[in-house]
N, C-alpha and C. Protein backbone atom coordinates (compact mmCIF):
# COMPACT_ATOMS: atom_id res chain seq x y z
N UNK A 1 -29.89 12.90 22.30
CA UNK A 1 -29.31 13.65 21.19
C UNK A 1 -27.79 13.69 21.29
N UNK A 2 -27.13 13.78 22.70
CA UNK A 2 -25.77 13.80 22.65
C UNK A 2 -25.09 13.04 22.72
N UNK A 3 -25.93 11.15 22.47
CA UNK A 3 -25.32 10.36 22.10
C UNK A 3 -25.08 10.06 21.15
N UNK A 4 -26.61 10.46 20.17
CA UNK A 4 -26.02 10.27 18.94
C UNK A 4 -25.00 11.21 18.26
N UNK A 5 -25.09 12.33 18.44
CA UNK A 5 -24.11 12.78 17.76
C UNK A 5 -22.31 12.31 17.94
N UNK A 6 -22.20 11.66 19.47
CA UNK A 6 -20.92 11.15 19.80
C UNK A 6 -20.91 9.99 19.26
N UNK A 7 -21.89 8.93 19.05
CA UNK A 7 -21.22 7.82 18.24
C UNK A 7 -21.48 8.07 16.53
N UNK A 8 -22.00 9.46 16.22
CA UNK A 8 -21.72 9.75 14.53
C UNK A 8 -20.12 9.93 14.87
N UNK A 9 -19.88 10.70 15.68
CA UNK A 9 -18.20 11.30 15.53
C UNK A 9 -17.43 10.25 15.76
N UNK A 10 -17.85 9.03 16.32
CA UNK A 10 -16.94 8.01 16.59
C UNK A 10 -16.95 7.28 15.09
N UNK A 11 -18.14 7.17 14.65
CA UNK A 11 -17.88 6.36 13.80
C UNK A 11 -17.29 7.17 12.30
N UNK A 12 -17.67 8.43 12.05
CA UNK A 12 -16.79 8.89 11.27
C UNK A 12 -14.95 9.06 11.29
N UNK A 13 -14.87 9.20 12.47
CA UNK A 13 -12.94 8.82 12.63
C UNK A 13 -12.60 7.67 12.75
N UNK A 14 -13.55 6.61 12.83
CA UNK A 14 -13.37 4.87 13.01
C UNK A 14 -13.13 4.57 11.70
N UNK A 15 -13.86 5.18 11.27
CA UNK A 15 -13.60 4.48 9.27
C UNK A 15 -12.88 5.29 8.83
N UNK A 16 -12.25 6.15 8.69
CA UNK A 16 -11.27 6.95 8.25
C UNK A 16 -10.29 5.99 7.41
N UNK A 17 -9.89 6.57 6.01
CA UNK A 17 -9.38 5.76 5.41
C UNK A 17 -8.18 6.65 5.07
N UNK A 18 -6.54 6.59 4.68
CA UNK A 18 -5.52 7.13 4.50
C UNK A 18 -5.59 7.36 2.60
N UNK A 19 -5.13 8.24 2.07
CA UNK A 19 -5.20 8.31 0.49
C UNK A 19 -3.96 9.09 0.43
N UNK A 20 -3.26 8.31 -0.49
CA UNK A 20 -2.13 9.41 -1.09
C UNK A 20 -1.76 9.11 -2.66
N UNK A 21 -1.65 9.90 -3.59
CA UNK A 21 -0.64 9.38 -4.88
C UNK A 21 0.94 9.01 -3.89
N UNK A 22 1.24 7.63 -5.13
CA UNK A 22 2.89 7.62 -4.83
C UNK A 22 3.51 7.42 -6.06
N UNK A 23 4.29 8.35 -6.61
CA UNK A 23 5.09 8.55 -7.05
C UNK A 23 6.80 7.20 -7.47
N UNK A 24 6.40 6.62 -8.37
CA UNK A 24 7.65 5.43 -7.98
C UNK A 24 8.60 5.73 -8.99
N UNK A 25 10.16 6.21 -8.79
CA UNK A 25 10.91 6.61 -10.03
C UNK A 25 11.41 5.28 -10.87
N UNK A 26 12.01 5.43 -12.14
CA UNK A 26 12.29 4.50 -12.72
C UNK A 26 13.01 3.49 -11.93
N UNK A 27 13.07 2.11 -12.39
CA UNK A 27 13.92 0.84 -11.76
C UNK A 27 14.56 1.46 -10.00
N UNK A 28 13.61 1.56 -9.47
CA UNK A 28 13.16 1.51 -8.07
C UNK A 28 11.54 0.78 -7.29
N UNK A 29 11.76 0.41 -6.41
CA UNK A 29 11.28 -0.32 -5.66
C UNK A 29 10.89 0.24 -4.40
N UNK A 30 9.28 0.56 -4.18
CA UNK A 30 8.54 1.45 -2.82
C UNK A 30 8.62 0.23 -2.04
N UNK A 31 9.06 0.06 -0.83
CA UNK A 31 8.43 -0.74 0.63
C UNK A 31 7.63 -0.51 1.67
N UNK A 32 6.41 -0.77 2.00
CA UNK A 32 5.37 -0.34 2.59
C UNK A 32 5.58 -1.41 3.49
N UNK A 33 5.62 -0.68 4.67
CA UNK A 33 4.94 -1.60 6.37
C UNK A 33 6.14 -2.37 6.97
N UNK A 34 7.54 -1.77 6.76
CA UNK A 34 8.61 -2.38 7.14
C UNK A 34 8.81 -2.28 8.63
N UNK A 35 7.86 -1.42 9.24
CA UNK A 35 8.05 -1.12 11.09
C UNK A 35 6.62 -1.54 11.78
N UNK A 36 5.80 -1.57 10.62
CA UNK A 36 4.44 -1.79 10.69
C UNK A 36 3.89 -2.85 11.97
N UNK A 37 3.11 -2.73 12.75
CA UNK A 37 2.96 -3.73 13.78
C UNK A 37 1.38 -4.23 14.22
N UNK A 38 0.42 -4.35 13.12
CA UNK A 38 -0.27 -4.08 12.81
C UNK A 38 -1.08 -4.41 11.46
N UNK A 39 -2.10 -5.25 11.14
CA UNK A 39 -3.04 -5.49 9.80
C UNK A 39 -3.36 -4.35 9.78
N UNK A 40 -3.44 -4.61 8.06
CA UNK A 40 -4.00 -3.07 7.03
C UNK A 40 -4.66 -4.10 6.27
N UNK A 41 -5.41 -3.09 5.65
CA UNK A 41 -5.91 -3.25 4.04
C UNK A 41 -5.15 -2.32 3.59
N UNK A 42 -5.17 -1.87 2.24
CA UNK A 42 -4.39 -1.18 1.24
C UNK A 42 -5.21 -1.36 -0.14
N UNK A 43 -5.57 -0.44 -0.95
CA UNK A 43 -6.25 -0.59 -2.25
C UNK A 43 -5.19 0.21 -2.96
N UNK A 44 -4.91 -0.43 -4.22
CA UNK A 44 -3.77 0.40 -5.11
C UNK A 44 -4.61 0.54 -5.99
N UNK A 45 -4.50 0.98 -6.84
CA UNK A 45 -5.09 2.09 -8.43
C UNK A 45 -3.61 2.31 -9.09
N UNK A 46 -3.15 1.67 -10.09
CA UNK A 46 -2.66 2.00 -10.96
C UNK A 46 -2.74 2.98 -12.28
N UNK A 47 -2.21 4.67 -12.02
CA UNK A 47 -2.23 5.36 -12.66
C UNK A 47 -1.84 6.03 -13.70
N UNK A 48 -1.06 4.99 -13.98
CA UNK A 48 0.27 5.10 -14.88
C UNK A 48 -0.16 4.35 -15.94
N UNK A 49 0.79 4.57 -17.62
CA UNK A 49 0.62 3.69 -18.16
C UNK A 49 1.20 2.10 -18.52
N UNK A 50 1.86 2.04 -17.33
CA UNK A 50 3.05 0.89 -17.30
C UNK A 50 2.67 0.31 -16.29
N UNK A 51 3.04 -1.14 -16.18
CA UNK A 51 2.45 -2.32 -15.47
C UNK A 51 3.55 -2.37 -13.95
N UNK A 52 3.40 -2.28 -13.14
CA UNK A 52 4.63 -3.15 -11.98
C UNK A 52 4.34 -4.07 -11.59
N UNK A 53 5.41 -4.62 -10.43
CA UNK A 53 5.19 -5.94 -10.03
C UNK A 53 4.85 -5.61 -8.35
N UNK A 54 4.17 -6.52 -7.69
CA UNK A 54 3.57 -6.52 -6.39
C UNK A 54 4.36 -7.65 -5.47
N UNK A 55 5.33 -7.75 -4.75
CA UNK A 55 5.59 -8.99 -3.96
C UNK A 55 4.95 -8.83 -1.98
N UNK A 56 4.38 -9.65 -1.72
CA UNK A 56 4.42 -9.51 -0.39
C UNK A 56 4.95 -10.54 0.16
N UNK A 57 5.82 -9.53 1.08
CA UNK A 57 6.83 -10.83 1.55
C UNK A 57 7.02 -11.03 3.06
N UNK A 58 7.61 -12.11 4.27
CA UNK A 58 7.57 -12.21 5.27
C UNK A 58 9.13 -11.12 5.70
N UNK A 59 8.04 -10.05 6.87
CA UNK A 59 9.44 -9.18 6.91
C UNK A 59 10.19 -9.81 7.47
N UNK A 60 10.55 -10.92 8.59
CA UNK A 60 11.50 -11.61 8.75
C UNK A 60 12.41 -12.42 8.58
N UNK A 61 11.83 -13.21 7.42
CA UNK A 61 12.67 -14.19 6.57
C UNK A 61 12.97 -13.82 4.74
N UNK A 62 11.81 -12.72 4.94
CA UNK A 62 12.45 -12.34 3.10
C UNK A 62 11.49 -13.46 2.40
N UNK A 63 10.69 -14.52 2.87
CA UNK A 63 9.92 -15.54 2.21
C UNK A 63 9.19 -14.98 1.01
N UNK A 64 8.98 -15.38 0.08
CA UNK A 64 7.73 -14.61 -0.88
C UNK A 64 6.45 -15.42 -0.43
N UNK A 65 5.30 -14.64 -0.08
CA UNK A 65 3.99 -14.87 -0.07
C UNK A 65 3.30 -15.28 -0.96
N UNK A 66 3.32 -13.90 -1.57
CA UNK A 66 2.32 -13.41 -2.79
C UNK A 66 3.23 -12.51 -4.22
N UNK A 67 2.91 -12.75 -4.96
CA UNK A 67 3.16 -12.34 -6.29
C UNK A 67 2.26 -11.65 -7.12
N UNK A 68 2.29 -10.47 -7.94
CA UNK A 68 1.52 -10.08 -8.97
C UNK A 68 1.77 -9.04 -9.73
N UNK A 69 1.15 -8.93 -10.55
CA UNK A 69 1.62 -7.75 -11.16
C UNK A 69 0.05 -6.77 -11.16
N UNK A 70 -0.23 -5.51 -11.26
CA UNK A 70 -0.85 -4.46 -11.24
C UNK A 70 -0.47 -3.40 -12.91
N UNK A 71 -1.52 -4.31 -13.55
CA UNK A 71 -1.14 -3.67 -14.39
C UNK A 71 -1.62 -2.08 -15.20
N UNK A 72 -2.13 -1.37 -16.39
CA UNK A 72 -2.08 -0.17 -16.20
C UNK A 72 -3.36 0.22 -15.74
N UNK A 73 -3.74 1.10 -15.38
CA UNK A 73 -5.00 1.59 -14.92
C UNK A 73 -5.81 0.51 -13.98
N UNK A 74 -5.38 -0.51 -13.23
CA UNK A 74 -6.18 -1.43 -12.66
C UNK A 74 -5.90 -1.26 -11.56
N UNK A 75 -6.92 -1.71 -10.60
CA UNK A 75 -6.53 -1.77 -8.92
C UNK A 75 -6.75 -3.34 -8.29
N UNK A 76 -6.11 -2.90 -6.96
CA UNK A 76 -6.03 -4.36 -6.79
C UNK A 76 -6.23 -4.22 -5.02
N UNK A 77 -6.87 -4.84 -4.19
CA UNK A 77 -7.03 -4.68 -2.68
C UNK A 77 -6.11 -5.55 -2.35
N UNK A 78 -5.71 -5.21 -1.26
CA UNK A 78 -4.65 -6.58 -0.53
C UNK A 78 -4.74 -6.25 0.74
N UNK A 79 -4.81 -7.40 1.74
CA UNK A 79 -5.00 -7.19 3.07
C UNK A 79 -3.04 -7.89 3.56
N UNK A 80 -2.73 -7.10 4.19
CA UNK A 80 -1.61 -7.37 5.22
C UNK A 80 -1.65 -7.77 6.13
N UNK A 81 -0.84 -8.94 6.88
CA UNK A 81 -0.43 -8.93 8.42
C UNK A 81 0.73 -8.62 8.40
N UNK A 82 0.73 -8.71 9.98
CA UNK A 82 1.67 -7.46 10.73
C UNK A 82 3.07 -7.76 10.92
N UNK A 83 3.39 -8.90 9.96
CA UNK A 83 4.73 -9.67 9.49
C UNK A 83 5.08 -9.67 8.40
N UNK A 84 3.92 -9.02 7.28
CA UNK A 84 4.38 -8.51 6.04
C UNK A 84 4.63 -7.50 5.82
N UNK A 85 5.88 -7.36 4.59
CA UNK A 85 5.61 -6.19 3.72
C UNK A 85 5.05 -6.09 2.55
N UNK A 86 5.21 -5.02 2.08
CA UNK A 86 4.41 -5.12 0.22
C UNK A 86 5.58 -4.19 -0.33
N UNK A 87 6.19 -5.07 -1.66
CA UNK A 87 6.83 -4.49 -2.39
C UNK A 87 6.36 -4.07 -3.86
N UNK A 88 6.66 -2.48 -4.30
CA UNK A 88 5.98 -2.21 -5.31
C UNK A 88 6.97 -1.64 -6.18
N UNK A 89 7.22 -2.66 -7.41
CA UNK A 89 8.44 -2.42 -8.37
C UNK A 89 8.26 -2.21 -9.34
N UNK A 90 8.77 -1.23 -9.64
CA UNK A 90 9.06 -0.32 -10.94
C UNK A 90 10.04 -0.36 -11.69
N UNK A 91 9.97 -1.75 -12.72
CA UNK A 91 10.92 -2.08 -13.71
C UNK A 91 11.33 -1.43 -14.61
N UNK A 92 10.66 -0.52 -14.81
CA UNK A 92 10.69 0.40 -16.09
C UNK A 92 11.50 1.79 -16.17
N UNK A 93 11.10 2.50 -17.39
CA UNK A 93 12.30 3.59 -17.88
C UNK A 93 11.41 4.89 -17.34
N UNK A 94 10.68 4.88 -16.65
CA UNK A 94 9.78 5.88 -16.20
C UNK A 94 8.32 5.94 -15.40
N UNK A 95 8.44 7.21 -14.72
CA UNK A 95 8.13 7.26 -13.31
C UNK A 95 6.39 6.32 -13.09
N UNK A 96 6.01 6.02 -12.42
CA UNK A 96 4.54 5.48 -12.60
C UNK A 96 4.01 5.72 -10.85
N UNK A 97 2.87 6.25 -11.12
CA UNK A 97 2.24 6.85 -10.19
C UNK A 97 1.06 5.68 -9.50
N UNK A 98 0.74 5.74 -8.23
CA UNK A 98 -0.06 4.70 -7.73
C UNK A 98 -0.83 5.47 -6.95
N UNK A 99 -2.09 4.98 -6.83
CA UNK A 99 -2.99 5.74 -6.10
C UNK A 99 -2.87 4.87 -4.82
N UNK A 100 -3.09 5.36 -3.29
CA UNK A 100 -3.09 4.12 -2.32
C UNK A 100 -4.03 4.99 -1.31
N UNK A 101 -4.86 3.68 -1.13
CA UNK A 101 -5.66 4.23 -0.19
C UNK A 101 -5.42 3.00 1.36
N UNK A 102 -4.83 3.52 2.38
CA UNK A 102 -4.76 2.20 3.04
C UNK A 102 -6.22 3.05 4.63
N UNK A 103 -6.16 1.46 4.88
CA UNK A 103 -7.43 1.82 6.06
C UNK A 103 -6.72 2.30 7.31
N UNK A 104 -5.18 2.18 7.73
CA UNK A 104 -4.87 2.93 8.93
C UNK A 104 -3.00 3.79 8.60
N UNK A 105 -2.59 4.18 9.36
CA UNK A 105 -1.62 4.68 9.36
C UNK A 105 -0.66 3.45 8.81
N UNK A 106 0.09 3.52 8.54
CA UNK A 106 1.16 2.38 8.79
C UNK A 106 3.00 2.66 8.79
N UNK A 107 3.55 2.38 9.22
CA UNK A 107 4.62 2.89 10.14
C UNK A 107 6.02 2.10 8.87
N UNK A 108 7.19 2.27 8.47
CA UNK A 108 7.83 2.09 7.92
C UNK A 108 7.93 2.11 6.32
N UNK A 109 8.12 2.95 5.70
CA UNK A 109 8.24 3.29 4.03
C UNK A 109 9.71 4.05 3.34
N UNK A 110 9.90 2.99 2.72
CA UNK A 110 11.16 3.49 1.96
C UNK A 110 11.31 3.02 0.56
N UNK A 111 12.00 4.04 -0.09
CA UNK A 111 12.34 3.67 -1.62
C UNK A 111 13.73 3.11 -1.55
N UNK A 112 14.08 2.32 -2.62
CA UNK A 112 15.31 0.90 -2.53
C UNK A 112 15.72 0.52 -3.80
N UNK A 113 16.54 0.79 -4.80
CA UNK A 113 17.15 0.87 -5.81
C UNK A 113 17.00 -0.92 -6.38
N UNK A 114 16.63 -1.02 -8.20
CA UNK A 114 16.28 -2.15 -8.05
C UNK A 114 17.80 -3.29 -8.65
C-alpha cells in the first residue's frame, strides 16, 4: 500500500504541467527560454482577437528555425531544444493575450520592443 501511494505522488508531480495567461503589449515581442538549458514542450492558445507571429530561433547564432503565425483563437504545440528560443510578436495596435501551458519550468523571459 505504501508503494503505491509513493509512486501515485511521484507520478502526479512528474507530469505536472506549468499554465499561465501572457499578456503581450502592443508592437512588442515576449522571449521565452533565453537561459533555458533544457527541452520543453509549450502549448499556446491564442486568446485574443488578433493573429501574431511565432519565430524559433538558434539562441546562439540568431538563425531562424521555424516560422508561423498563431492566429486568433487557435493553438499550436511546439517542442524546444535547449538552444532555442521562441519568439512571440505582437505586431499590432493592441494588447493580445496567450494562454501557455509549458511541461517544465523554463529559465529566461523577457519582453523586447519591436
Amino acid at each position: 500500500m505504501k508503494r503505491l501511494i509513493f509512486v501515485t505522488f511521484v507520478l502526479a508531480f512528474s507530469c505536472t504541467t506549468l499554465k499561465s495567461e501572457l499578456s503581450i503589449p502592443p508592437n512588442e515581442t515576449f522571449i521565452l527560454g533565453e537561459e533555458n538549458k533544457k527541452n520543453y514542450s509549450a502549448e499556446l492558445i491564442n486568446k485574443s482577437n488578433l493573429a501574431i507571429k511565432l519565430k524559433k530561433e538558434n539562441k546562439n547564432t540568431s538563425e531562424l528555425i521555424q516560422e508561423s503565425q498563431l492566429a486568433s483563437k487557435d493553438e499550436i504545440r511546439i517542442l524546444v531544444n535547449n538552444f532555442e528560443i521562441v519568439k512571440l510578436i505582437n505586431e499590432n495596435n493592441k494588447l493580445v493575450k496567450i494562454e501557455v501551458k509549458l511541461n517544465r519550468g523554463i529559465e529566461g523571459m523577457r519582453y523586447v520592443k519591436n
